[in-house]
N, C-alpha and C. Protein backbone atom coordinates (compact mmCIF):
# COMPACT_ATOMS: atom_id res chain seq x y z
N UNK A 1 -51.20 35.45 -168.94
CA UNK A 1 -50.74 34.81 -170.14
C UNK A 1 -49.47 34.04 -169.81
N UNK A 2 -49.61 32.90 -169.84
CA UNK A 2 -47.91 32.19 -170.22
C UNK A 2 -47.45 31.78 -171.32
N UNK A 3 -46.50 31.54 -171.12
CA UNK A 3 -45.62 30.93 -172.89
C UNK A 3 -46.29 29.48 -172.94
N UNK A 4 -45.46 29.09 -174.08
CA UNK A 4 -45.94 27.61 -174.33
C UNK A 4 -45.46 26.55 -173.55
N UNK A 5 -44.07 27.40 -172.42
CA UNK A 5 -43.87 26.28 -171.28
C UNK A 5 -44.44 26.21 -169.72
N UNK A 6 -45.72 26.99 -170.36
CA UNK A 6 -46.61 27.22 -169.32
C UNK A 6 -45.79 28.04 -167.86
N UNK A 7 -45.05 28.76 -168.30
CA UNK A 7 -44.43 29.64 -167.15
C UNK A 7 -45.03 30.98 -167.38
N UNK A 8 -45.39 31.65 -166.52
CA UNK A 8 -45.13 33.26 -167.48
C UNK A 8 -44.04 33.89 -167.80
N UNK A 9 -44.10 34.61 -168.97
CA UNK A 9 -43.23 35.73 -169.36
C UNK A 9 -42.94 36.58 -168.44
N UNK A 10 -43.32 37.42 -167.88
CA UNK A 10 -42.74 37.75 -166.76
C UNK A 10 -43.82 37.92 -165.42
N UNK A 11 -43.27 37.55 -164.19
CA UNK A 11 -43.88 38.32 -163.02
C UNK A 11 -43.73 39.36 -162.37
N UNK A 12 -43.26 40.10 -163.17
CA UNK A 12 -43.35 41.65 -162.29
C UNK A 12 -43.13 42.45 -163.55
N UNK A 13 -43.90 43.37 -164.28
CA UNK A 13 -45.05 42.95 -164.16
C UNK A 13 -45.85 41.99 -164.35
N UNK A 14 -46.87 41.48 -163.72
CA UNK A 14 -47.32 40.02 -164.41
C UNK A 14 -47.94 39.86 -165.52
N UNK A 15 -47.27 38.87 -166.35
CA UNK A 15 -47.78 38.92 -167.46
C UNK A 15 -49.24 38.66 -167.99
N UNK A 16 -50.30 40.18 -168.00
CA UNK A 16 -51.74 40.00 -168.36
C UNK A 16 -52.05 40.45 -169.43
N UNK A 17 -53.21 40.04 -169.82
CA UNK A 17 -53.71 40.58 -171.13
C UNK A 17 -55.38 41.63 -170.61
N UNK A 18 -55.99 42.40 -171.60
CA UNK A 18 -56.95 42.55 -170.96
C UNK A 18 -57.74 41.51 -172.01
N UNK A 19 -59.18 41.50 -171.06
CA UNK A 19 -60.14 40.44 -171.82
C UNK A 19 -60.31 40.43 -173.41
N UNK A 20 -60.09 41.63 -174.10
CA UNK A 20 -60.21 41.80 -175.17
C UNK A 20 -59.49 41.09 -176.48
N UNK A 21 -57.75 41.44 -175.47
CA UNK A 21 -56.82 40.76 -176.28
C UNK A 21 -56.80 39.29 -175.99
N UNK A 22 -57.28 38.61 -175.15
CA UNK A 22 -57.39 37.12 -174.63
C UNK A 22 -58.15 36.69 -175.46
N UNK A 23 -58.99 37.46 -175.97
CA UNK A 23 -60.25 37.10 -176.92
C UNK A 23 -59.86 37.21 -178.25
N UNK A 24 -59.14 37.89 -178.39
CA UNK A 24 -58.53 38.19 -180.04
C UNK A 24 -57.74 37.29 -179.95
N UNK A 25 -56.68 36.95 -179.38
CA UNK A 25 -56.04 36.06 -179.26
C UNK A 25 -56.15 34.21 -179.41
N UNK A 26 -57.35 34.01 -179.10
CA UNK A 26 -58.21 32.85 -179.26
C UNK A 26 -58.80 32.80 -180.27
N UNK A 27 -59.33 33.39 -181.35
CA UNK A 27 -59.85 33.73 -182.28
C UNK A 27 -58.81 33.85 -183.43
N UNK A 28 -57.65 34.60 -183.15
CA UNK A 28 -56.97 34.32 -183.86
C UNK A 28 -55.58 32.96 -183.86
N UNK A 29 -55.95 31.82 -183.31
CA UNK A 29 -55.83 30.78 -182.58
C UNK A 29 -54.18 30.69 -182.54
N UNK A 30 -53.87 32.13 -181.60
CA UNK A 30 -52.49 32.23 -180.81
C UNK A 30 -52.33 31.57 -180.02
N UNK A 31 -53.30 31.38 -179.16
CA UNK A 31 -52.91 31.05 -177.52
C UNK A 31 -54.03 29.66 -177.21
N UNK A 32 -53.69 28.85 -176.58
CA UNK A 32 -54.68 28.21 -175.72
C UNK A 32 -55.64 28.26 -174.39
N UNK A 33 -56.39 27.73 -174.46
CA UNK A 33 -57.33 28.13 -172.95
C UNK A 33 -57.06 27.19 -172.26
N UNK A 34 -56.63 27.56 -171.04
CA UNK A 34 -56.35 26.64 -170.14
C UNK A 34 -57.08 27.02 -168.96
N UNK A 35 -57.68 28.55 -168.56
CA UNK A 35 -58.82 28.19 -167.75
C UNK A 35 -59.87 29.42 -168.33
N UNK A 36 -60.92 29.21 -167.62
CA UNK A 36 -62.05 30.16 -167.83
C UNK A 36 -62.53 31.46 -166.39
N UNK A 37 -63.00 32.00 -166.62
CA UNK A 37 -63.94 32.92 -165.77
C UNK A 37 -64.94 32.28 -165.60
N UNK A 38 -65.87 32.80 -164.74
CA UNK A 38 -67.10 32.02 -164.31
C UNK A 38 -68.30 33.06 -165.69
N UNK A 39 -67.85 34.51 -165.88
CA UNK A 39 -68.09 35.30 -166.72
C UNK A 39 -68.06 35.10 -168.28
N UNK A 40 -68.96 35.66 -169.09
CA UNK A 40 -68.88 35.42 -170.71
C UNK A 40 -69.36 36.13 -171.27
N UNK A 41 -69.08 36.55 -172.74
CA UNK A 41 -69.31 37.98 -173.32
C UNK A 41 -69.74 37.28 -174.78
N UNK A 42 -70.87 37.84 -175.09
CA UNK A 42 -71.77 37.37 -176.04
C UNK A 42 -71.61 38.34 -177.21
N UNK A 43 -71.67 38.07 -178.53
CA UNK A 43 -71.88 38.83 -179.84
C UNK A 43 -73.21 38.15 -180.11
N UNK A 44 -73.87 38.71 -181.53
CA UNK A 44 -75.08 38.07 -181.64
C UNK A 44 -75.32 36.62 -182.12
N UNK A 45 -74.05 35.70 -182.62
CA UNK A 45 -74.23 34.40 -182.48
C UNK A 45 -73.42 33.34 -181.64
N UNK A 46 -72.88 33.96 -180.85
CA UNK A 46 -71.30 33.24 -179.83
C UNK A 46 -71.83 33.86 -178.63
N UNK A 47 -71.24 33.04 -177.94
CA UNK A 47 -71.14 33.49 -176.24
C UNK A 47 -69.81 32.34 -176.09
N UNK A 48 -68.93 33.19 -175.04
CA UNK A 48 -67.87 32.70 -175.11
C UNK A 48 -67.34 33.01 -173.48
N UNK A 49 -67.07 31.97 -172.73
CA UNK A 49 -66.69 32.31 -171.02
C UNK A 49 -65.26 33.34 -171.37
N UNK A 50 -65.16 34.14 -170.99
CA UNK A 50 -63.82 35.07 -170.84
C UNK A 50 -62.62 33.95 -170.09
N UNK A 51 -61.51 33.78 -170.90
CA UNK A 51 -60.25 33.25 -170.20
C UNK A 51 -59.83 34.02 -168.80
N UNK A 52 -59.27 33.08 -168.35
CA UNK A 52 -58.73 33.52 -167.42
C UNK A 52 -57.09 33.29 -167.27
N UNK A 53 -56.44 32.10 -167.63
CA UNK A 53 -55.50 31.82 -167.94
C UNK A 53 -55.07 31.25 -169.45
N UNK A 54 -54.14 31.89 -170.22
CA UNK A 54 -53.87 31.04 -171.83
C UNK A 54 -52.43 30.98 -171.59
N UNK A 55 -52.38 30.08 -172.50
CA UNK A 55 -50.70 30.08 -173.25
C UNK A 55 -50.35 30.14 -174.21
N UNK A 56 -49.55 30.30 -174.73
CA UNK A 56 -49.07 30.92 -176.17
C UNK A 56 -48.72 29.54 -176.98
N UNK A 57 -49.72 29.21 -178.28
CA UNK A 57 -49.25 27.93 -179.18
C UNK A 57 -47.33 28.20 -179.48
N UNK A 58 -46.97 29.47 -179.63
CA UNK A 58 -45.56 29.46 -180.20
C UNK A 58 -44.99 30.15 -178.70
N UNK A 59 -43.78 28.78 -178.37
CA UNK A 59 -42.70 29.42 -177.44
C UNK A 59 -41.90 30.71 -177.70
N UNK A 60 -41.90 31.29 -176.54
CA UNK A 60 -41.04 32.59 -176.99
C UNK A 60 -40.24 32.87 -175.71
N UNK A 61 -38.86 32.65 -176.67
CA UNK A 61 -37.35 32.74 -176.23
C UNK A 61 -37.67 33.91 -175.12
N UNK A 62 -37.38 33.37 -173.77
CA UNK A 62 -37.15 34.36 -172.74
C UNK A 62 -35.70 35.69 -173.13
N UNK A 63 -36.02 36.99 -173.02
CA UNK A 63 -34.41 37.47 -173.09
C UNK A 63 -33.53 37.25 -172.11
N UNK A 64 -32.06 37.08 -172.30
CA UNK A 64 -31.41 37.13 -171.61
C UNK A 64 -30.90 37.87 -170.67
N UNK A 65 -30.55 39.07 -171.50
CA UNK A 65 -30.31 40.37 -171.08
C UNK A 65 -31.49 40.89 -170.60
N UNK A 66 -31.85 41.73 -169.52
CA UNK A 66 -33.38 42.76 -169.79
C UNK A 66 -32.55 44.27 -170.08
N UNK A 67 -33.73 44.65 -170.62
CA UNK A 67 -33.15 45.80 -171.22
C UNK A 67 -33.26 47.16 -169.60
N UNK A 68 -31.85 47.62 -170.61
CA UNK A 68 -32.50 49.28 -169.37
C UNK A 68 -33.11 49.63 -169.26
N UNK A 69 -34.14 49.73 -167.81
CA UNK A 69 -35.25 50.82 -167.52
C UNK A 69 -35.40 51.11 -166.38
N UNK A 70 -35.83 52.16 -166.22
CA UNK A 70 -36.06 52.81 -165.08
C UNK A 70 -37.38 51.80 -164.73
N UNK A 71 -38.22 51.34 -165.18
CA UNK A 71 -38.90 49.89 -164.10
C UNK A 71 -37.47 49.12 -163.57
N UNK A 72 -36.84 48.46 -164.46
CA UNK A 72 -35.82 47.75 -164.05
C UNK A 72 -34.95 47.57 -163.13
N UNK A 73 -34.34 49.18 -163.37
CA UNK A 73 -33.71 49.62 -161.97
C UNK A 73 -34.20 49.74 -161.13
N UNK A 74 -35.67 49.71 -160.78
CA UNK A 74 -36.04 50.12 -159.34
C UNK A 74 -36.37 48.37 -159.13
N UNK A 75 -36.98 47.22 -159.93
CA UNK A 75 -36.48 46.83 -159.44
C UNK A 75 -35.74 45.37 -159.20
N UNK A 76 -34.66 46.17 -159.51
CA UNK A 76 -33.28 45.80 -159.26
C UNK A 76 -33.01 45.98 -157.90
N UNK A 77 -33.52 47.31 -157.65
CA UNK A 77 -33.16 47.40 -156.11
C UNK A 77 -34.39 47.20 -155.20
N UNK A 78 -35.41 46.63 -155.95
CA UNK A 78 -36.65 46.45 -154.79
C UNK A 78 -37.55 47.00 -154.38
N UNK A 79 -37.56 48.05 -155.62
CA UNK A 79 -38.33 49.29 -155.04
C UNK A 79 -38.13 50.79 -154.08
N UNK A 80 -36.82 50.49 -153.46
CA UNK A 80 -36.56 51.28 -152.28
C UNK A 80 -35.39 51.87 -152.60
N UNK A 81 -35.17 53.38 -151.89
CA UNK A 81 -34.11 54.06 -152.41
C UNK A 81 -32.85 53.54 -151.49
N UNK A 82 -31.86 53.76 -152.11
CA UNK A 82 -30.41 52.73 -151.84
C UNK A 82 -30.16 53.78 -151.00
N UNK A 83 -30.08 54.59 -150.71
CA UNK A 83 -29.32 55.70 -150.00
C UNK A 83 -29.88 55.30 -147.97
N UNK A 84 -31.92 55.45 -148.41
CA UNK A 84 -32.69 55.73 -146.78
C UNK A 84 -33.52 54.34 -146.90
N UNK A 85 -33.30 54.08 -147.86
CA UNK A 85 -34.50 52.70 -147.70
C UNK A 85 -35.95 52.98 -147.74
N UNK A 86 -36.42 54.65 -148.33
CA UNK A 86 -37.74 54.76 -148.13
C UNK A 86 -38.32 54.35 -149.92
N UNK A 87 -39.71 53.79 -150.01
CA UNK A 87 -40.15 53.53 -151.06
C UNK A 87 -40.98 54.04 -152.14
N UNK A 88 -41.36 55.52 -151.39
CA UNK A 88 -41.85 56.61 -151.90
C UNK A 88 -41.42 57.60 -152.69
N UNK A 89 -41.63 58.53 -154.01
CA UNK A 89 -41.27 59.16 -154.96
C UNK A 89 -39.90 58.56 -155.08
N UNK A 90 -39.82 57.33 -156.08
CA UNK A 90 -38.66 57.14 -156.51
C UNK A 90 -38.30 57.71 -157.70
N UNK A 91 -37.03 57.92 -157.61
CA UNK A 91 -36.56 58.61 -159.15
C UNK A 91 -35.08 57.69 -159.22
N UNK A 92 -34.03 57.92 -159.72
CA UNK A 92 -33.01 57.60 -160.14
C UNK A 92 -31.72 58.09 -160.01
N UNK A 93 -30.52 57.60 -159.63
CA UNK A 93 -29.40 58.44 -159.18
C UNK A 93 -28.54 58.01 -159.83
N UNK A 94 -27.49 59.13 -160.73
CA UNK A 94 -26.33 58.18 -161.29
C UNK A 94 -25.12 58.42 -159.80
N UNK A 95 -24.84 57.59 -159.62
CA UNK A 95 -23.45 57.88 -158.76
C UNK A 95 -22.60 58.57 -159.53
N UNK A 96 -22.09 58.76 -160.49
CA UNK A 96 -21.28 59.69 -161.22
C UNK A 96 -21.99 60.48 -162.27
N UNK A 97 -22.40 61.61 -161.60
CA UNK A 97 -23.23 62.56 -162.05
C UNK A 97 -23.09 62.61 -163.72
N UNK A 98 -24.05 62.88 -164.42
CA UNK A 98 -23.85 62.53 -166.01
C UNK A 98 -23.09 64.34 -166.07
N UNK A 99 -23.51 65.11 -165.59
CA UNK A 99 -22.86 66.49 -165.82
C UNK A 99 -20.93 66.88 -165.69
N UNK A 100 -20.89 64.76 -164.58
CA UNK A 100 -19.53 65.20 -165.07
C UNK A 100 -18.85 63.81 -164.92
N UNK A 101 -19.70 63.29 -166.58
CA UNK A 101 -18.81 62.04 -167.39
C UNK A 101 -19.91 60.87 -166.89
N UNK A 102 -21.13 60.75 -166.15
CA UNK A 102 -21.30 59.39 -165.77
C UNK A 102 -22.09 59.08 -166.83
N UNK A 103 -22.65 57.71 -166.78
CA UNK A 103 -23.34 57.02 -167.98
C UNK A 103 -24.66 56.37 -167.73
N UNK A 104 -25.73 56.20 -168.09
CA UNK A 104 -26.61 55.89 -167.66
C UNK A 104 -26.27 54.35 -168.24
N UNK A 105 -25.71 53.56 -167.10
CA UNK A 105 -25.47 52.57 -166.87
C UNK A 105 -25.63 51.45 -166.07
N UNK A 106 -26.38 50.42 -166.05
CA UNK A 106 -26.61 49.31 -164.89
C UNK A 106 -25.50 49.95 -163.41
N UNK A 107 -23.96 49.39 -164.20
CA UNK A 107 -23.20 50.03 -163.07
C UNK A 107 -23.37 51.51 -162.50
N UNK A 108 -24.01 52.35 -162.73
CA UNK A 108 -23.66 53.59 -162.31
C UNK A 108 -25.04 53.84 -161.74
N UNK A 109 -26.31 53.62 -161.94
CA UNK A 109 -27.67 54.24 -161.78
C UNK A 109 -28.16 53.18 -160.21
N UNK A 110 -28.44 53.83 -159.49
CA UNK A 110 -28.96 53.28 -158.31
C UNK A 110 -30.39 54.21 -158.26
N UNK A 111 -31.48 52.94 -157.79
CA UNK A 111 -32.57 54.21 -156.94
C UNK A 111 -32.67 54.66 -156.21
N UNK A 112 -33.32 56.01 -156.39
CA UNK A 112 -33.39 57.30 -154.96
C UNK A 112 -34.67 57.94 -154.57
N UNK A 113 -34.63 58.00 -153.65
CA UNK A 113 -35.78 59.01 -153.25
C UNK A 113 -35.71 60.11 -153.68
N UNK A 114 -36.49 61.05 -154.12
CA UNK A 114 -36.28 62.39 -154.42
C UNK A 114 -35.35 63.15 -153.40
N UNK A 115 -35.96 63.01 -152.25
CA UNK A 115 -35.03 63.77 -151.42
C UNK A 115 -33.62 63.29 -150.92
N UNK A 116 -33.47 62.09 -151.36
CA UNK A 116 -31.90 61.76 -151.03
C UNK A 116 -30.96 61.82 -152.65
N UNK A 117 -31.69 62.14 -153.79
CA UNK A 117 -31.01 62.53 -155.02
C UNK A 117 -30.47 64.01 -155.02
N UNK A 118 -31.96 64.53 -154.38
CA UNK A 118 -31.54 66.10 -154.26
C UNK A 118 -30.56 66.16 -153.12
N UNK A 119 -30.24 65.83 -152.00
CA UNK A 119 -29.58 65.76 -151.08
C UNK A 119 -28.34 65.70 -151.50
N UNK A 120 -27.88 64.41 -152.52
CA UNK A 120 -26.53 64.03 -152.95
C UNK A 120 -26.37 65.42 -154.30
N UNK A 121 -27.04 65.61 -154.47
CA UNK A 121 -27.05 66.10 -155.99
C UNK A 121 -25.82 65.92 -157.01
N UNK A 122 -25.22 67.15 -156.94
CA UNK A 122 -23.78 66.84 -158.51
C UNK A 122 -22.54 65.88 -157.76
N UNK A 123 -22.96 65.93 -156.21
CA UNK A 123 -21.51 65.28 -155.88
C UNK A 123 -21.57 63.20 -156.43
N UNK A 124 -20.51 63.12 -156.02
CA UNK A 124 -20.01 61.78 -156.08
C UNK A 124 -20.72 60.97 -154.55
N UNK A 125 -20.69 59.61 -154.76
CA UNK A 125 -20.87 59.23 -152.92
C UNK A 125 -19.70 59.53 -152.03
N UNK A 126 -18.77 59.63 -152.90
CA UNK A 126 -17.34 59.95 -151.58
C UNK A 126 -17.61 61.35 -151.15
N UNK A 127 -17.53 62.50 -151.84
CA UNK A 127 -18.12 63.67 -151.79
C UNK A 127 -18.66 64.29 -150.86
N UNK A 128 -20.38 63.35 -151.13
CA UNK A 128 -21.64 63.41 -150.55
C UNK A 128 -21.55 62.55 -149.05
N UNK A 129 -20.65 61.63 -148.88
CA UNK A 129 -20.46 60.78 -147.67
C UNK A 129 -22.38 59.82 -147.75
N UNK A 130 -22.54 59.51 -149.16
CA UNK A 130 -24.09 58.64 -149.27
C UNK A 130 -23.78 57.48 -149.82
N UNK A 131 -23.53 56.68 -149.41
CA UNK A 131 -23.01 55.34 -150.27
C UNK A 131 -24.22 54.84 -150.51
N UNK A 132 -24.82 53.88 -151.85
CA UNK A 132 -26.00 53.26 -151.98
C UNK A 132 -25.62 52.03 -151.08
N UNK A 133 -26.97 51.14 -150.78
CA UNK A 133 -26.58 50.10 -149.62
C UNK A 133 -26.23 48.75 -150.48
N UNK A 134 -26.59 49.10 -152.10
CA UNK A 134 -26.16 47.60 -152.70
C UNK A 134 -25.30 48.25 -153.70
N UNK A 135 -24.51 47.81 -154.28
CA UNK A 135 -23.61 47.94 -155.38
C UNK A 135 -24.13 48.00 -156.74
N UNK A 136 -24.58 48.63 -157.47
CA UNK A 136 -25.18 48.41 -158.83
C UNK A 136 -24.72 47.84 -159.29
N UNK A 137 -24.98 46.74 -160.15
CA UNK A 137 -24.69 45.80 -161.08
C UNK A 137 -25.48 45.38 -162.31
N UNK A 138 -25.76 44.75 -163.54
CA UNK A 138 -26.75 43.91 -164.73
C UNK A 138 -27.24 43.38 -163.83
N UNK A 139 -28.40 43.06 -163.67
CA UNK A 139 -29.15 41.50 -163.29
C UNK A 139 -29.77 40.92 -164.56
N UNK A 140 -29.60 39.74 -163.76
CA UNK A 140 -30.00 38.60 -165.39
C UNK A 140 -31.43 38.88 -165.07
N UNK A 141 -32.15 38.47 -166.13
CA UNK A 141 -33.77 38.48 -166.53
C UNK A 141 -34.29 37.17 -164.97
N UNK A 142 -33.03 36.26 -164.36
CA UNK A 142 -33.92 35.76 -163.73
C UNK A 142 -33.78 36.42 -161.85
N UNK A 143 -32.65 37.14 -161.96
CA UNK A 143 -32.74 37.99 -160.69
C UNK A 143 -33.73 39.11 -160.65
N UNK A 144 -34.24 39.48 -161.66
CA UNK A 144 -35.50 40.88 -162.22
C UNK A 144 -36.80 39.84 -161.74
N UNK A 145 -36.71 38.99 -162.24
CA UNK A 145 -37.83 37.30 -161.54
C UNK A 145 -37.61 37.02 -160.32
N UNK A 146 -37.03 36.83 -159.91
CA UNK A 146 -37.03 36.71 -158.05
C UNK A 146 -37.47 37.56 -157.75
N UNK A 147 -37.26 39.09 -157.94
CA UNK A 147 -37.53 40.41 -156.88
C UNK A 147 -38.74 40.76 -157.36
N UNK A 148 -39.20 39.92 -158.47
CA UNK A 148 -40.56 40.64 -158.86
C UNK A 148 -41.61 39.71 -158.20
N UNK A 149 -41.11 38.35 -157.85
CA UNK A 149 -42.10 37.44 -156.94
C UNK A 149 -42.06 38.17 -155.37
N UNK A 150 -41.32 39.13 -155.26
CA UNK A 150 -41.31 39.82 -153.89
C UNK A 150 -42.99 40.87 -153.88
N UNK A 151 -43.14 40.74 -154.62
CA UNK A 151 -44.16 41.90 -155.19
C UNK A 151 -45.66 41.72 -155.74
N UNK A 152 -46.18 40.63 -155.37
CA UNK A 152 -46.98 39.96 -155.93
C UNK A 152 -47.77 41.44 -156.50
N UNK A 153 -48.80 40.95 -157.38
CA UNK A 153 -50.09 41.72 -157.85
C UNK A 153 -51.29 42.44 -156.68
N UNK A 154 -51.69 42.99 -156.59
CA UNK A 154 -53.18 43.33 -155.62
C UNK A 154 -53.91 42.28 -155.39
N UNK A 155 -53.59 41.45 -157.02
CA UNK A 155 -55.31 40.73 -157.13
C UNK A 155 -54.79 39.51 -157.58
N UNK A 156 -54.88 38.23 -157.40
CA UNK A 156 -54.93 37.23 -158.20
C UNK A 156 -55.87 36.24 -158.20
N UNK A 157 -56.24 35.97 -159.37
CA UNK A 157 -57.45 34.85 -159.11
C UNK A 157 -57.16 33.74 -159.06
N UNK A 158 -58.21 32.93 -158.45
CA UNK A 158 -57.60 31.47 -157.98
C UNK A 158 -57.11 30.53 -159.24
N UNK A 159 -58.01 30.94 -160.40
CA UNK A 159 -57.20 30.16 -161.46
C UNK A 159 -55.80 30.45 -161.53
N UNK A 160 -55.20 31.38 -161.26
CA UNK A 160 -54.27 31.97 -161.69
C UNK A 160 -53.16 31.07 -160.55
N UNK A 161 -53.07 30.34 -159.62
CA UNK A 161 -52.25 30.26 -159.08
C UNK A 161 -51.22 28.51 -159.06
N UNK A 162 -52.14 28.03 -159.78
CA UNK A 162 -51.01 26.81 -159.93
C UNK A 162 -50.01 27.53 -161.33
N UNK A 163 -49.95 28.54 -161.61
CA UNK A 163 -49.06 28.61 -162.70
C UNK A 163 -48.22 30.07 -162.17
N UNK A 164 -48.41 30.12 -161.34
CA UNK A 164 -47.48 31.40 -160.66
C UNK A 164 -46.73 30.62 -158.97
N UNK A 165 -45.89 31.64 -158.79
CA UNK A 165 -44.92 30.58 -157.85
C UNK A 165 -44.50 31.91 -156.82
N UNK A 166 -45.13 32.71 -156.09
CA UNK A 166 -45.31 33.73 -155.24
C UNK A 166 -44.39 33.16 -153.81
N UNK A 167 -43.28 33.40 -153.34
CA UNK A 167 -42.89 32.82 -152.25
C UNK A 167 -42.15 34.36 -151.84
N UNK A 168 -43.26 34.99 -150.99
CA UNK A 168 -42.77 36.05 -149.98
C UNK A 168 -41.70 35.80 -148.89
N UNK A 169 -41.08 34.79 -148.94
CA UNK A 169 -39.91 34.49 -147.82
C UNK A 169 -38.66 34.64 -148.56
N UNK A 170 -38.73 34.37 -149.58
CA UNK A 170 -37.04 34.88 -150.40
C UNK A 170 -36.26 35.27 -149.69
N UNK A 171 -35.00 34.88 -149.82
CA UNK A 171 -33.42 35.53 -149.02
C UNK A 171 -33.60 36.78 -149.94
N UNK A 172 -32.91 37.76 -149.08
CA UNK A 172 -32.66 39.07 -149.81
C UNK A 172 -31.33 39.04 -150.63
């Protein structure tokens, strides 16, 4: 699905619909068709090719801010825990333990591996001697967009690619 400036709403996750809502969506004449499936799903007087790509008749204001989330934060940092760099069972680390005063805050929450959260546990990084390898910070909605083009989908179909902008070489 993209907006009405034919970008998507977001790429990571990428912004999809399933066939159903693409179809409700057309019907209830939200969105435009801009491509098809080779596929089509029939009621007893319509047959209709399944979309493959739409856009939305009404633009909608990108946010500025993205909101807090634990999608967000991870990635913010790329997926990988700040501490070992491994990308497996991620969870979340406040650097200033909430048990004594920290905040679940852009600035304070870095991702962790399970075993390097449990590792650091109640201490601080000075403490623990674990510094994360990037500095937590907000990222704007379009730095959450860069790191999510790091990440493409499993699957994309060929319609799908003059309107997506996938460049696996990104500076880190």
């Amino acid at each position: 699905m993209l907006n009405a400036d034919f970008r998507p709403l977001s790429y990571y996750p990428l912004s999809l619909w399933c066939w159903q809502d693409a179809i409700k969506a057309v019907f209830l004449d939200r969105v435009n068709i801009i491509a098809h499936y080779d596929k089509a799903v029939h009621s007893p007087s319509i047959e209709i090719k399944l979309p493959s790509v739409v856009s939305l008749k009404t633009f909608v204001k990108p946010s500025t801010n993205p909101a807090f989330t634990r999608f967000n934060v991870f990635l913010r940092d790329r997926f990988a825990c700040q501490y070992c760099g491994s990308d497996e069972d991620l969870t979340f680390d406040h650097l200033l333990p909430r048990s004594r005063g920290g905040q679940t805050t852009w600035s304070n929450v870095v991702t962790a591996c399970a075993n390097c959260n449990l590792r650091k546990g109640n201490k601080t990084p000075s403490e623990s001697g674990m510094w994360p390898s990037l500095t937590p910070f907000q990222p704007s909605v379009h730095h959450l967009h860069r790191n999510g083009r790091m990440f493409p989908p499993n699957y994309l179909h060929e319609s799908w690619l003059d309107y997506l902008y996938w460049d696996t070489e990104l500076d880190p």
